[in-house]
Structure formats: structure tokens, C-alpha cells
PDB file of N, CA and C in Angstrom:
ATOM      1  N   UNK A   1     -48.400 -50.041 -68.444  1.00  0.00           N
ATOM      2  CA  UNK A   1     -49.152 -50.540 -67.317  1.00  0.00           C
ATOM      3  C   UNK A   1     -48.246 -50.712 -66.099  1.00  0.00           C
ATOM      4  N   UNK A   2     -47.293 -51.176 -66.295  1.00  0.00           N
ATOM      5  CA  UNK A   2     -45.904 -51.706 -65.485  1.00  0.00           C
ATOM      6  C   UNK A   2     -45.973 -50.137 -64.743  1.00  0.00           C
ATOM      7  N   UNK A   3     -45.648 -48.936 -65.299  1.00  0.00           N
ATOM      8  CA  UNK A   3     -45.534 -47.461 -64.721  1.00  0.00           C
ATOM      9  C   UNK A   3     -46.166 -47.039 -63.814  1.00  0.00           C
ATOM     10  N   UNK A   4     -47.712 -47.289 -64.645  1.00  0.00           N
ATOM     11  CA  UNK A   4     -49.041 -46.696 -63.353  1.00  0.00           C
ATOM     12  C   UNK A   4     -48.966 -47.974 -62.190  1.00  0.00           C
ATOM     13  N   UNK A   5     -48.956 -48.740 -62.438  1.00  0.00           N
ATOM     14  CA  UNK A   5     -48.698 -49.998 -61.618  1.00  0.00           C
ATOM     15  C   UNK A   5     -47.944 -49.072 -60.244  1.00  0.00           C
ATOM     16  N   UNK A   6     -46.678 -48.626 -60.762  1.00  0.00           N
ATOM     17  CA  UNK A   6     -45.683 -48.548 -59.937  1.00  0.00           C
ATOM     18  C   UNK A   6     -46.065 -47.135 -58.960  1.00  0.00           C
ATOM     19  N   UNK A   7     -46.322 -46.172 -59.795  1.00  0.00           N
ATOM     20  CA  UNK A   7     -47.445 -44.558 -59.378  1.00  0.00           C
ATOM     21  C   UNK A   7     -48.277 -44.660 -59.009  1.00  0.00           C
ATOM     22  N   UNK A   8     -49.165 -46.144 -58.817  1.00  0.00           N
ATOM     23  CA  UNK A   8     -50.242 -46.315 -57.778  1.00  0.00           C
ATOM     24  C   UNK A   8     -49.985 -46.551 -56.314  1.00  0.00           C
ATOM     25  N   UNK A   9     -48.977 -47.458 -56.528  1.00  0.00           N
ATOM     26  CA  UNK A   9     -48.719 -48.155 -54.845  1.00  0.00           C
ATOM     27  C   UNK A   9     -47.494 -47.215 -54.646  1.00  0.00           C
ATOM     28  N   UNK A  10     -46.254 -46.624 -55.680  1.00  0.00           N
ATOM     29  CA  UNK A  10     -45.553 -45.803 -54.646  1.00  0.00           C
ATOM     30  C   UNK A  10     -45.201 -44.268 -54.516  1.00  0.00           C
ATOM     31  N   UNK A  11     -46.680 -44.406 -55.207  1.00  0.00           N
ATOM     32  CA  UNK A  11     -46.975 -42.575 -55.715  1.00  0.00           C
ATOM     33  C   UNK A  11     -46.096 -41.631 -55.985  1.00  0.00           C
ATOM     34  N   UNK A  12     -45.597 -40.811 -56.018  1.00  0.00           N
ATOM     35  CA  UNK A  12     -44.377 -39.845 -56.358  1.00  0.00           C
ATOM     36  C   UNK A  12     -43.147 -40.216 -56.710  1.00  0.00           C
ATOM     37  N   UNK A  13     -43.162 -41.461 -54.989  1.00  0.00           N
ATOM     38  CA  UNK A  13     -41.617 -42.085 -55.743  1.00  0.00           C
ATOM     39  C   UNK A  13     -41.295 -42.849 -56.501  1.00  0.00           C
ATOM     40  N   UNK A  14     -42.405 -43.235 -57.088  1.00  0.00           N
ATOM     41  CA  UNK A  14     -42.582 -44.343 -58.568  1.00  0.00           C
ATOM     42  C   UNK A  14     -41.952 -43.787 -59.588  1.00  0.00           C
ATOM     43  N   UNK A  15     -42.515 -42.053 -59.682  1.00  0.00           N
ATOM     44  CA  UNK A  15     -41.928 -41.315 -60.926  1.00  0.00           C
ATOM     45  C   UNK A  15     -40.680 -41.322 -61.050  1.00  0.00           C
ATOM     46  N   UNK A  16     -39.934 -41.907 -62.223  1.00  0.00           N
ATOM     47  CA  UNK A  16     -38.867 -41.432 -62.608  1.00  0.00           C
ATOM     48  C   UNK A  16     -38.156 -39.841 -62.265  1.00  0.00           C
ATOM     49  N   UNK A  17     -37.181 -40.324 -61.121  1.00  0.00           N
ATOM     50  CA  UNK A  17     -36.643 -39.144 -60.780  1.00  0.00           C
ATOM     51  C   UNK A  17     -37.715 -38.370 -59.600  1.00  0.00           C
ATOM     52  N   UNK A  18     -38.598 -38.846 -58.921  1.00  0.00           N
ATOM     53  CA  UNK A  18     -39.914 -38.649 -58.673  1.00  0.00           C
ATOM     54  C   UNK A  18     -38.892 -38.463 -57.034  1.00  0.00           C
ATOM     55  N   UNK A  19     -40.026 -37.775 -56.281  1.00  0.00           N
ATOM     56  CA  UNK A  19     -39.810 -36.890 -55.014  1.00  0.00           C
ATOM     57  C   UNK A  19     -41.067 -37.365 -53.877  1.00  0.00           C
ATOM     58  N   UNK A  20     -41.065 -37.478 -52.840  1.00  0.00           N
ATOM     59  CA  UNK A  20     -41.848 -37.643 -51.452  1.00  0.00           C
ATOM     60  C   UNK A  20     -42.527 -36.551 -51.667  1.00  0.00           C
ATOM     61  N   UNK A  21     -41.265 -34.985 -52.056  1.00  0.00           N
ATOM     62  CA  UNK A  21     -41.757 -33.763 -51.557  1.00  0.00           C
ATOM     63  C   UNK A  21     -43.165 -33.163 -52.314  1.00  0.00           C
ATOM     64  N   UNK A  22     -44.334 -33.833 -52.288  1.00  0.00           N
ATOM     65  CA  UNK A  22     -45.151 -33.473 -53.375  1.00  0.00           C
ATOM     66  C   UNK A  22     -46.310 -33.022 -51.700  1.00  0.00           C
ATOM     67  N   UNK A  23     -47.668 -32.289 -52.157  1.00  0.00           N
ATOM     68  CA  UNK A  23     -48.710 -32.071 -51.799  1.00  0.00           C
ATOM     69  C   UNK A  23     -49.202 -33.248 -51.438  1.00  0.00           C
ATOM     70  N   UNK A  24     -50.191 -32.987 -50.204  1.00  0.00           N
ATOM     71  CA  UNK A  24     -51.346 -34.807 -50.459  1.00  0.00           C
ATOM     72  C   UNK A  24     -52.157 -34.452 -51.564  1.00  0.00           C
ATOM     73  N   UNK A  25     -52.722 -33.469 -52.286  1.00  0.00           N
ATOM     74  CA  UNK A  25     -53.300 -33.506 -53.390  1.00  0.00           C
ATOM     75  C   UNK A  25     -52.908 -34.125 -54.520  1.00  0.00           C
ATOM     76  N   UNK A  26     -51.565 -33.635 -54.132  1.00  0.00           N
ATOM     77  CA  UNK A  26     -51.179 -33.723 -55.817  1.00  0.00           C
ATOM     78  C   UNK A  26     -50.546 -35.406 -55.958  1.00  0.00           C
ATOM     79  N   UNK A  27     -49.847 -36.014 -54.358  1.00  0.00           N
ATOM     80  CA  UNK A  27     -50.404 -37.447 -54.597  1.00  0.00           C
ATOM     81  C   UNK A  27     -51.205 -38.201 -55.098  1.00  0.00           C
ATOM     82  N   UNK A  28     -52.513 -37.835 -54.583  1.00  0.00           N
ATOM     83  CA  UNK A  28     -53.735 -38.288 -54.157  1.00  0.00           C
ATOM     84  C   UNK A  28     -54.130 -38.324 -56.190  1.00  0.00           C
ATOM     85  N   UNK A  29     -53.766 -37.165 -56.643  1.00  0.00           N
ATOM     86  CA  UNK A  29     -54.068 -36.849 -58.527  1.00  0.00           C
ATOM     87  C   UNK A  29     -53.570 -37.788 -58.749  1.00  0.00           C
ATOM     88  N   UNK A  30     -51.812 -37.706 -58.776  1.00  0.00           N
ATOM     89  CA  UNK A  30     -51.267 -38.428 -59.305  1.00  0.00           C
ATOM     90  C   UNK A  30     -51.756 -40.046 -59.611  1.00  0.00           C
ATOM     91  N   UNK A  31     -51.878 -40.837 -58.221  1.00  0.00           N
ATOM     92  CA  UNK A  31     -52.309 -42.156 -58.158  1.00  0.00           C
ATOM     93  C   UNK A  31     -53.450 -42.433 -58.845  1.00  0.00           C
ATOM     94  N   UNK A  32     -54.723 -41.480 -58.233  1.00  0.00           N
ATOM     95  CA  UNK A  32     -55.780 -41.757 -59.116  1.00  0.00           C
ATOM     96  C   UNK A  32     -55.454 -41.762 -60.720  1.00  0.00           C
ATOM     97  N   UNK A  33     -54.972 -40.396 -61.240  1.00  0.00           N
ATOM     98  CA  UNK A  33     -54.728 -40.319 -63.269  1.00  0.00           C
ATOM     99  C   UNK A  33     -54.155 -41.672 -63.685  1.00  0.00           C
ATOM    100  N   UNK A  34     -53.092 -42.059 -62.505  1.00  0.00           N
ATOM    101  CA  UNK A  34     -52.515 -43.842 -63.239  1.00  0.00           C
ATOM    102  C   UNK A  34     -53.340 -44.700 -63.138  1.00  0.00           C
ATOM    103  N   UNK A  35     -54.310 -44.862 -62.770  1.00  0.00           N
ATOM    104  CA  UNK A  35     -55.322 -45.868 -62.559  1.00  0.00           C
ATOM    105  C   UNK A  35     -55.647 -45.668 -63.829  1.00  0.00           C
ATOM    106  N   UNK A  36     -56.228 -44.485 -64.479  1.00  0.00           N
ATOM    107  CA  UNK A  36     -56.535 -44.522 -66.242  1.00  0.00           C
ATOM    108  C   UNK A  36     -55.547 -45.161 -67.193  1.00  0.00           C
ATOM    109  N   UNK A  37     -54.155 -44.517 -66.371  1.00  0.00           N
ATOM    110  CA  UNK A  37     -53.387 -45.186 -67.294  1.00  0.00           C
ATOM    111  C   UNK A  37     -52.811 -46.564 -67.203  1.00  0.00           C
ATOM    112  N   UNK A  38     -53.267 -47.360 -66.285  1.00  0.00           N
ATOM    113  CA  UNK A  38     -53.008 -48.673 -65.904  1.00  0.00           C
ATOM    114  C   UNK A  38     -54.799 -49.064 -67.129  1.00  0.00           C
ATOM    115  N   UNK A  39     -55.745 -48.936 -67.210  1.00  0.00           N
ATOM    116  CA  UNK A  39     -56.825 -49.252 -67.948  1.00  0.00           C
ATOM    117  C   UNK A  39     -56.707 -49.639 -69.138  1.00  0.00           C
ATOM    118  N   UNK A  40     -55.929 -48.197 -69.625  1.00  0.00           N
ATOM    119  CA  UNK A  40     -55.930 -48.471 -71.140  1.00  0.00           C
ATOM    120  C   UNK A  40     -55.162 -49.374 -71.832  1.00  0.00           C
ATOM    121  N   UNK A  41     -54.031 -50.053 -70.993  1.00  0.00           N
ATOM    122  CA  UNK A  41     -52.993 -50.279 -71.530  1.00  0.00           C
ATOM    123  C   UNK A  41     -54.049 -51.993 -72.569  1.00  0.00           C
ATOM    124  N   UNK A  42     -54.900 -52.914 -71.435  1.00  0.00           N
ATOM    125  CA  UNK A  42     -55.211 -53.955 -72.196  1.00  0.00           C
ATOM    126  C   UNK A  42     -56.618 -53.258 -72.877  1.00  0.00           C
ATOM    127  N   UNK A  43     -57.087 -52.222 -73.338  1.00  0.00           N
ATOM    128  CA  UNK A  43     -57.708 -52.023 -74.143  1.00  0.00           C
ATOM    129  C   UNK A  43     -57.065 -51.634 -75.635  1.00  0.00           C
ATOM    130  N   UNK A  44     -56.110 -51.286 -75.383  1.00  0.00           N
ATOM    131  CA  UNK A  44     -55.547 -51.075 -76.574  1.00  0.00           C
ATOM    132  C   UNK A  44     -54.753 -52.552 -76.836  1.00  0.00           C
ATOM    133  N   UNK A  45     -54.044 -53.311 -75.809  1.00  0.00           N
ATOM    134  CA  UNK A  45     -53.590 -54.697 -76.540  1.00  0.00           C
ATOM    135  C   UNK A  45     -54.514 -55.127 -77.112  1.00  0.00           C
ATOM    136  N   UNK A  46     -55.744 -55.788 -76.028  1.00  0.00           N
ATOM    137  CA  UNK A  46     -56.743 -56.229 -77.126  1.00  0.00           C
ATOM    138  C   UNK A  46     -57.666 -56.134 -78.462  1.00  0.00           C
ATOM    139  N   UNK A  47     -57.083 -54.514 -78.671  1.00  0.00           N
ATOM    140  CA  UNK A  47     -57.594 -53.942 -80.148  1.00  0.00           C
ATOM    141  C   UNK A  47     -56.986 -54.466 -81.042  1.00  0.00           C
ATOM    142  N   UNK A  48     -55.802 -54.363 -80.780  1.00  0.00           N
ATOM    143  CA  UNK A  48     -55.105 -54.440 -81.857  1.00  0.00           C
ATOM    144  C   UNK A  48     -54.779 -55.657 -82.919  1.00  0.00           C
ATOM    145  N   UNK A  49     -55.486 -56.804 -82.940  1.00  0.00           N
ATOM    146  CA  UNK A  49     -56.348 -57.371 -83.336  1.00  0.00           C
ATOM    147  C   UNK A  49     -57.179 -57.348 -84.477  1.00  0.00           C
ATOM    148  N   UNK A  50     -57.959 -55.960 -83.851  1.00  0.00           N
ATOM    149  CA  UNK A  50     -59.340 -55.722 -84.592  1.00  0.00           C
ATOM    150  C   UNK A  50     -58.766 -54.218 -85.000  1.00  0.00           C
ATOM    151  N   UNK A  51     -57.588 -53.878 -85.469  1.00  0.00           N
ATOM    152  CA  UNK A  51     -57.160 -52.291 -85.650  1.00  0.00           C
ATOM    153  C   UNK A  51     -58.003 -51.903 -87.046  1.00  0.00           C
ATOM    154  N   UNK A  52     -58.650 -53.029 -88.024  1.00  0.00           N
ATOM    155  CA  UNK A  52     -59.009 -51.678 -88.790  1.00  0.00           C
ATOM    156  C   UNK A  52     -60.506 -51.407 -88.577  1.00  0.00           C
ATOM    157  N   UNK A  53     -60.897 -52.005 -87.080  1.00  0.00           N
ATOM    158  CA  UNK A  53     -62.435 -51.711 -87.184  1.00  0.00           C
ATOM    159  C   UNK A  53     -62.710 -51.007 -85.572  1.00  0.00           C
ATOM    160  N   UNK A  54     -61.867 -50.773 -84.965  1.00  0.00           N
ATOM    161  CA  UNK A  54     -62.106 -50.447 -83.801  1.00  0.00           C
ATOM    162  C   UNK A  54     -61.846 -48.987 -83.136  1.00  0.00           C
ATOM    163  N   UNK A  55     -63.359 -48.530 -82.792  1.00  0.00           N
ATOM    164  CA  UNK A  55     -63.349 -47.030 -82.497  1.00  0.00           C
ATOM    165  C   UNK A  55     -62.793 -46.963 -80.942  1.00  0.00           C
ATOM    166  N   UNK A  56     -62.464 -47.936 -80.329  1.00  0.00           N
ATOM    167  CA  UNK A  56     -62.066 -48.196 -78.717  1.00  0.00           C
ATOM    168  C   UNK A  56     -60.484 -47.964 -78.756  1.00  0.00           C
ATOM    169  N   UNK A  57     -59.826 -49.029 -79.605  1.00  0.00           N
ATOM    170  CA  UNK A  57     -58.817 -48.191 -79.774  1.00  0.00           C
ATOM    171  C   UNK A  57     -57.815 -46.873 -80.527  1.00  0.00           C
ATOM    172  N   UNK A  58     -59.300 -46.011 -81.357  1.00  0.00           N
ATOM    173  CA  UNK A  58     -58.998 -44.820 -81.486  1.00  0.00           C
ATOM    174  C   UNK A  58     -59.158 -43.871 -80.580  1.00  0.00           C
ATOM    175  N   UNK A  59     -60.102 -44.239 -79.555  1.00  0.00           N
ATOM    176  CA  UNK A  59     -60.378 -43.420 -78.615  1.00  0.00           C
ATOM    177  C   UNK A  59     -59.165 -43.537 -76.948  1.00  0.00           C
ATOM    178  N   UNK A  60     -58.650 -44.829 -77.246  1.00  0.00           N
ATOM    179  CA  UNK A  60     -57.538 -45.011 -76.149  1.00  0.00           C
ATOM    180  C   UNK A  60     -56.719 -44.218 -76.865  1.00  0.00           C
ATOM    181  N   UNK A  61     -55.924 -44.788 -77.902  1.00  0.00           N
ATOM    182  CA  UNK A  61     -55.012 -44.188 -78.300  1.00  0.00           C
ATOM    183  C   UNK A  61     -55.036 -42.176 -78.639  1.00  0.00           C
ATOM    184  N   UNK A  62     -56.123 -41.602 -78.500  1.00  0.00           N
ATOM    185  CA  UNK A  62     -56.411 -39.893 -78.824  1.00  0.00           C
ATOM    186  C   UNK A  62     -56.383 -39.931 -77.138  1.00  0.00           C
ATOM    187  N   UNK A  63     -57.099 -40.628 -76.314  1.00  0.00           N
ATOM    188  CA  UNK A  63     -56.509 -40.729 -74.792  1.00  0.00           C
ATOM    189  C   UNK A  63     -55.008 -40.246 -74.451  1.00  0.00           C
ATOM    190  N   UNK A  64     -54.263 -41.436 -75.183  1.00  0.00           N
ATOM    191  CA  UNK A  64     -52.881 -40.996 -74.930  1.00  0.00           C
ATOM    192  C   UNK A  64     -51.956 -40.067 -75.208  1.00  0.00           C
ATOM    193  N   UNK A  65     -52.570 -39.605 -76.561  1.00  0.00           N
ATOM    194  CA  UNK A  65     -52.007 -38.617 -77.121  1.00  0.00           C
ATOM    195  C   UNK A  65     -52.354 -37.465 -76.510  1.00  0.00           C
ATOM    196  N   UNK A  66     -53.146 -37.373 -75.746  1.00  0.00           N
ATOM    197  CA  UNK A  66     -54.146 -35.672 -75.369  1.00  0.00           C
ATOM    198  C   UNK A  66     -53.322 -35.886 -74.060  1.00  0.00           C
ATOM    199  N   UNK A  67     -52.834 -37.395 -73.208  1.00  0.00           N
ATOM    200  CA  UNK A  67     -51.982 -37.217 -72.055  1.00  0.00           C
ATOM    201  C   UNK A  67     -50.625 -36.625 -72.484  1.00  0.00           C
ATOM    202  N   UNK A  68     -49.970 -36.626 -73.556  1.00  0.00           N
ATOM    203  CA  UNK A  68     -48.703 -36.352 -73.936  1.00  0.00           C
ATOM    204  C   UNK A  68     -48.860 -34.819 -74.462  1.00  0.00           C
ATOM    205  N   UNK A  69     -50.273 -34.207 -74.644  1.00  0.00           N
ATOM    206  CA  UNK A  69     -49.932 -33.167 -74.753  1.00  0.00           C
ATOM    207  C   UNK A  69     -50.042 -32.443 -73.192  1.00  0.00           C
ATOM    208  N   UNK A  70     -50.862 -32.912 -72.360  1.00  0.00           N
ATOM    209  CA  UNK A  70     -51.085 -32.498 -70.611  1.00  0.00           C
ATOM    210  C   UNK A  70     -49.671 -32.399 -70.846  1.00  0.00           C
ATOM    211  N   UNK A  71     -48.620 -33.390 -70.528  1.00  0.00           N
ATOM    212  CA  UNK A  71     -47.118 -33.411 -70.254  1.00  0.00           C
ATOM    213  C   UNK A  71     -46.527 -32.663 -70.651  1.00  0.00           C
ATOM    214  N   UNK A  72     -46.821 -31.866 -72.247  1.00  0.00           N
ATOM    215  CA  UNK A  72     -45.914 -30.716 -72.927  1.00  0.00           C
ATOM    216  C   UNK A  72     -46.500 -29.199 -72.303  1.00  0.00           C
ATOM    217  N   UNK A  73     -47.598 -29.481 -72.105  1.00  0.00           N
ATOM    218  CA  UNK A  73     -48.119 -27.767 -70.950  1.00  0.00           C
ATOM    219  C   UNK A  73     -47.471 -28.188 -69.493  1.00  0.00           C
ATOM    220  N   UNK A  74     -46.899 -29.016 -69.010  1.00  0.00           N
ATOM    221  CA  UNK A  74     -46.678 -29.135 -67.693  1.00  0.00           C
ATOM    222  C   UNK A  74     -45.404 -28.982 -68.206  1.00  0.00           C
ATOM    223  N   UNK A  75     -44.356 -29.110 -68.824  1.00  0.00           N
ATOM    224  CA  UNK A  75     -42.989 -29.139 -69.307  1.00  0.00           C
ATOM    225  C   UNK A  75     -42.749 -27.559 -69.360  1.00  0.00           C
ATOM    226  N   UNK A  76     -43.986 -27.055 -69.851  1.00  0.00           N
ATOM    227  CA  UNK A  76     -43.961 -25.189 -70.165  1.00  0.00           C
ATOM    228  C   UNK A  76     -44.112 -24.788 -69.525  1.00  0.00           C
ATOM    229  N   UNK A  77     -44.765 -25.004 -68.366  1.00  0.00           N
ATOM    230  CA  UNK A  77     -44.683 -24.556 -67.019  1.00  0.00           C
ATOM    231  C   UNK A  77     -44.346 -25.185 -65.627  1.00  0.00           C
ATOM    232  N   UNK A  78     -43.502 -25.778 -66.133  1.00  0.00           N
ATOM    233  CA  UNK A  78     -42.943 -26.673 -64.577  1.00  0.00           C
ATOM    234  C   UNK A  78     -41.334 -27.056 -64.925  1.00  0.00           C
ATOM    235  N   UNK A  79     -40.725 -27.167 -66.514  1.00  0.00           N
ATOM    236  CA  UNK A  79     -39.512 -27.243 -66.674  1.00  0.00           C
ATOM    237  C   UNK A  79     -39.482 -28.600 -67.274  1.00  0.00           C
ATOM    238  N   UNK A  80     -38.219 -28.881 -67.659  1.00  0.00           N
ATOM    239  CA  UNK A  80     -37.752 -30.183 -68.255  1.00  0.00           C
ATOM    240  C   UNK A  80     -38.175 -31.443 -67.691  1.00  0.00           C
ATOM    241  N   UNK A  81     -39.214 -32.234 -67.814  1.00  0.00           N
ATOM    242  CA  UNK A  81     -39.132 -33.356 -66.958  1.00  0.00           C
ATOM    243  C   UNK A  81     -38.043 -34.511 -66.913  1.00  0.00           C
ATOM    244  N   UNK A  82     -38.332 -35.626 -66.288  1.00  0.00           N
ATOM    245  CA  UNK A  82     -37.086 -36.700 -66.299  1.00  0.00           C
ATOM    246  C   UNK A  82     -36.806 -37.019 -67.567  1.00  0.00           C
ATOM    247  N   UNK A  83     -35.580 -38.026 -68.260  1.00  0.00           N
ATOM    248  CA  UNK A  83     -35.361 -38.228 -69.298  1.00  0.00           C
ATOM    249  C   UNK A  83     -36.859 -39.393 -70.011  1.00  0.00           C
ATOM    250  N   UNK A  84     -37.107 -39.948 -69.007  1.00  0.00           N
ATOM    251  CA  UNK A  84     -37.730 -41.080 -68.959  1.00  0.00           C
ATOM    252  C   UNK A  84     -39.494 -40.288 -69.660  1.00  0.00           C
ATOM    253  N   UNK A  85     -39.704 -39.126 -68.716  1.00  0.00           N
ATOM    254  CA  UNK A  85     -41.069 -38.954 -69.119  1.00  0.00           C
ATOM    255  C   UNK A  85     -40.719 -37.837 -70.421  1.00  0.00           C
ATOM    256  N   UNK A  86     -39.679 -37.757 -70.733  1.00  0.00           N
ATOM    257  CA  UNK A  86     -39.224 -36.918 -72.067  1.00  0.00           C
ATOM    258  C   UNK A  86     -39.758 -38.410 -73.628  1.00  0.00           C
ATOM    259  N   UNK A  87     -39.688 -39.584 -72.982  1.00  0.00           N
ATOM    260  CA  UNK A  87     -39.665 -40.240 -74.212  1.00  0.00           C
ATOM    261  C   UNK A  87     -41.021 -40.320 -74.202  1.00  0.00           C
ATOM    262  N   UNK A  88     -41.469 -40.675 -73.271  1.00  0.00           N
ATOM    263  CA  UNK A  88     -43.069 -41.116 -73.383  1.00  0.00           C
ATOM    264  C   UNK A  88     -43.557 -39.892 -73.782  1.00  0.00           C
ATOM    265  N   UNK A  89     -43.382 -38.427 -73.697  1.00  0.00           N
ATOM    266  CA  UNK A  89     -44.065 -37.342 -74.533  1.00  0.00           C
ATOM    267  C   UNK A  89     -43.952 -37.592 -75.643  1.00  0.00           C
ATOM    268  N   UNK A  90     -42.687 -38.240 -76.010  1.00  0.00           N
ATOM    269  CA  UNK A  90     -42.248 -38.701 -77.677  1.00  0.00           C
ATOM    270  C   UNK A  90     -43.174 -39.225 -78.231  1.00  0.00           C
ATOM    271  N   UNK A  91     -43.522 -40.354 -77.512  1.00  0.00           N
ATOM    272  CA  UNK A  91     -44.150 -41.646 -77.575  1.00  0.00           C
ATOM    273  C   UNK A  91     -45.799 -41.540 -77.900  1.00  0.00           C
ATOM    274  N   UNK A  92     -45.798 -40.810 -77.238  1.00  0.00           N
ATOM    275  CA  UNK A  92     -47.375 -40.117 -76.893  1.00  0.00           C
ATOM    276  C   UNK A  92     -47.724 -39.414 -77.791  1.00  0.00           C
ATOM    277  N   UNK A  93     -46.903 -38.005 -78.519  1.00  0.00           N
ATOM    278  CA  UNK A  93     -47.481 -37.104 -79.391  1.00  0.00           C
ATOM    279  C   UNK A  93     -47.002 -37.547 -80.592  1.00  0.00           C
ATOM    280  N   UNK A  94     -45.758 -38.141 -81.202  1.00  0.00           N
ATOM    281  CA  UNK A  94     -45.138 -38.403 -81.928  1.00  0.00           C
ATOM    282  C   UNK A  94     -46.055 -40.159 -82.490  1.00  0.00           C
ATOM    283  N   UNK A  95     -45.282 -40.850 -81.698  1.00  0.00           N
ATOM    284  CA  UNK A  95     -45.762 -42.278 -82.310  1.00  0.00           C
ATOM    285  C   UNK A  95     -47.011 -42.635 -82.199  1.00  0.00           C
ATOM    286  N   UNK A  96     -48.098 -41.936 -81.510  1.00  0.00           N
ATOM    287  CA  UNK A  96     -49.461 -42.077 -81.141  1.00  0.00           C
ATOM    288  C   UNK A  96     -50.141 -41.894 -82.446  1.00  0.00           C
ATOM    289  N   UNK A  97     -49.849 -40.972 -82.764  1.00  0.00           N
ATOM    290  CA  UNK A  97     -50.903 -39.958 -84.219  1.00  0.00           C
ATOM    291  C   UNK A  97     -50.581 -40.878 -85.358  1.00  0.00           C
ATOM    292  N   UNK A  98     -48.610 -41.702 -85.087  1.00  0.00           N
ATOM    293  CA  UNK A  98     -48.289 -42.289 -86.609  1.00  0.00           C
ATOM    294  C   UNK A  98     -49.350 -43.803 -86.639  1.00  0.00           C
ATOM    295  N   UNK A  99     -49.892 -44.589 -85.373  1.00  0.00           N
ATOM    296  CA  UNK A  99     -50.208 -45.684 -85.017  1.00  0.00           C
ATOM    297  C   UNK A  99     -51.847 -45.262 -85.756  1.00  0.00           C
ATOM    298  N   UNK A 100     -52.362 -44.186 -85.273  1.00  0.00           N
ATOM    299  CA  UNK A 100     -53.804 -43.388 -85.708  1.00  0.00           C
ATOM    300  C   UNK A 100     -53.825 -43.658 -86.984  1.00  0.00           C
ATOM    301  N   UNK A 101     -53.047 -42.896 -87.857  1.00  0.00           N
ATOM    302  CA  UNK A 101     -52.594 -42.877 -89.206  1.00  0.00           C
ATOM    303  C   UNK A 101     -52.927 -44.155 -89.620  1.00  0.00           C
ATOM    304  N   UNK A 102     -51.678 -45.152 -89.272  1.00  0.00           N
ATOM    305  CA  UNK A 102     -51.682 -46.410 -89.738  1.00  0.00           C
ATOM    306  C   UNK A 102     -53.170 -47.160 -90.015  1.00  0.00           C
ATOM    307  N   UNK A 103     -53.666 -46.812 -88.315  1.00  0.00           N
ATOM    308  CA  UNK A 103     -55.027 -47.917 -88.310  1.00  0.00           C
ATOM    309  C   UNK A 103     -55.907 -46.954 -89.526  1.00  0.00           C
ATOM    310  N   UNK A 104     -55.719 -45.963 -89.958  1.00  0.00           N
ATOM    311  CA  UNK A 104     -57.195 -45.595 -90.538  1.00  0.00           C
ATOM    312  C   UNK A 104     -56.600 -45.719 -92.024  1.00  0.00           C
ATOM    313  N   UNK A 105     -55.481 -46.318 -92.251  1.00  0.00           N
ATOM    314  CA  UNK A 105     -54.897 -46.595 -93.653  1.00  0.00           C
ATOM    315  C   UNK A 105     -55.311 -47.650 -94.065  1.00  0.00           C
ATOM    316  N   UNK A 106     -55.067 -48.772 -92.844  1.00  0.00           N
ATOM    317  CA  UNK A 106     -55.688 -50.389 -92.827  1.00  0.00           C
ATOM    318  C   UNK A 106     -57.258 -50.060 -93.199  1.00  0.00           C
ATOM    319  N   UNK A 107     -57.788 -49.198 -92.253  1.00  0.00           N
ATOM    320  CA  UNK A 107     -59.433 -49.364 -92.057  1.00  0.00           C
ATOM    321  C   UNK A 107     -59.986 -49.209 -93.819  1.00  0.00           C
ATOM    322  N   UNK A 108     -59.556 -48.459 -94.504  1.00  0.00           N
ATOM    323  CA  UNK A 108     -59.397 -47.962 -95.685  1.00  0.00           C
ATOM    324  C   UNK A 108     -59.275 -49.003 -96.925  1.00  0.00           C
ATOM    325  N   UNK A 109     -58.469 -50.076 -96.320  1.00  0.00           N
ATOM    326  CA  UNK A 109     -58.542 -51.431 -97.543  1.00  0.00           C
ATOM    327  C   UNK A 109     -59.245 -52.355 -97.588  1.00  0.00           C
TER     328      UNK A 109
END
């Protein structure tokens, strides 16, 4: 939340390693997509709670994961991003699916 927070009010140059030199479009994307990602962040705190019954935070969390794969087609065609948005792809495709896993292991007992 702290991130989009920061990609709302200082758009480009919020991004880690982040540049002025962008489009007004691609500003204008940018700020708006963090507004989603400023959303989800207390929908998923407040799930977690209720993790083995809650389809809200399966659907945030497949949210995040489907953003971490956007990031690996933009990596394939745009190059290495910062170190910073290298973890959160981690974070995103990697620890997202294991958290998925988990809750539908719980949901299960």
C-alpha cells in the first residue's frame, strides 16, 4: 500500500529507479493501476482472518499474481526492471500461488 501510495502522488518518480521521462499516458496508467493496488492491500489484511472461508481473498490474491505475471511480459519486452520490482515479481508469482495453496489446505480441514 505504502508503494501505490507513493506512484499515486509521485507518479514515475515513486518507481524504484523510476524516471520523469515517461508519456502523460503512461503517467496518467501508471497512477490510476496503483489505486488498485493501494485497494487490495486492506482486503486481503482483513481476510486473513477468515483465510479458510474467503473467496475475496482468493480473488485479491489471483489479482496479484496475474499483476506479477503483467510485470514478467513487461520484463520480456522492456528489459530487466529495478531490483526492487524484481522481488515483488518474486513475491507475486512465487509466494502468491504458495499463500493460495496454503488457504485451500486450511479450507480443507
Amino acid at each position: 500500500m505504502a508503494s501505490a501510495a507513493g506512484e499515486v502522488v509521485r507518479g514515475p518518480q515513486g518507481v524504484p529507479g523510476g524516471s520523469p521521462a515517461v508519456i502523460p499516458t503512461v503517467d496518467c496508467a501508471l497512477r490510476y493501476a496503483n489505486v488498485y493496488k493501494f485497494a487490495v492491500g486492506p482486503v486481503i489484511w482483513s481476510q486473513l482472518a477468515h483465510v479458510e472461508r474467503s473467496p475475496a481473498l482468493t480473488f485479491a490474491l489471483s489479482t496479484v499474481f496475474i499483476g506479477g505475471l503483467a510485470r514478467l511480459r513487461s520484463w520480456q519486452q522492456r528489459g530487466r526492471p529495478h531490483p526492487v520490482a524484481v522481488a515483488a515479481i518474486v513475491l507475486e508469482t512465487v509466494g502468491v500461488p504458495i499463500v493460495i495453496a496454503w488457504q485451500r489446505r486450511v479450507s480443507l480441514n
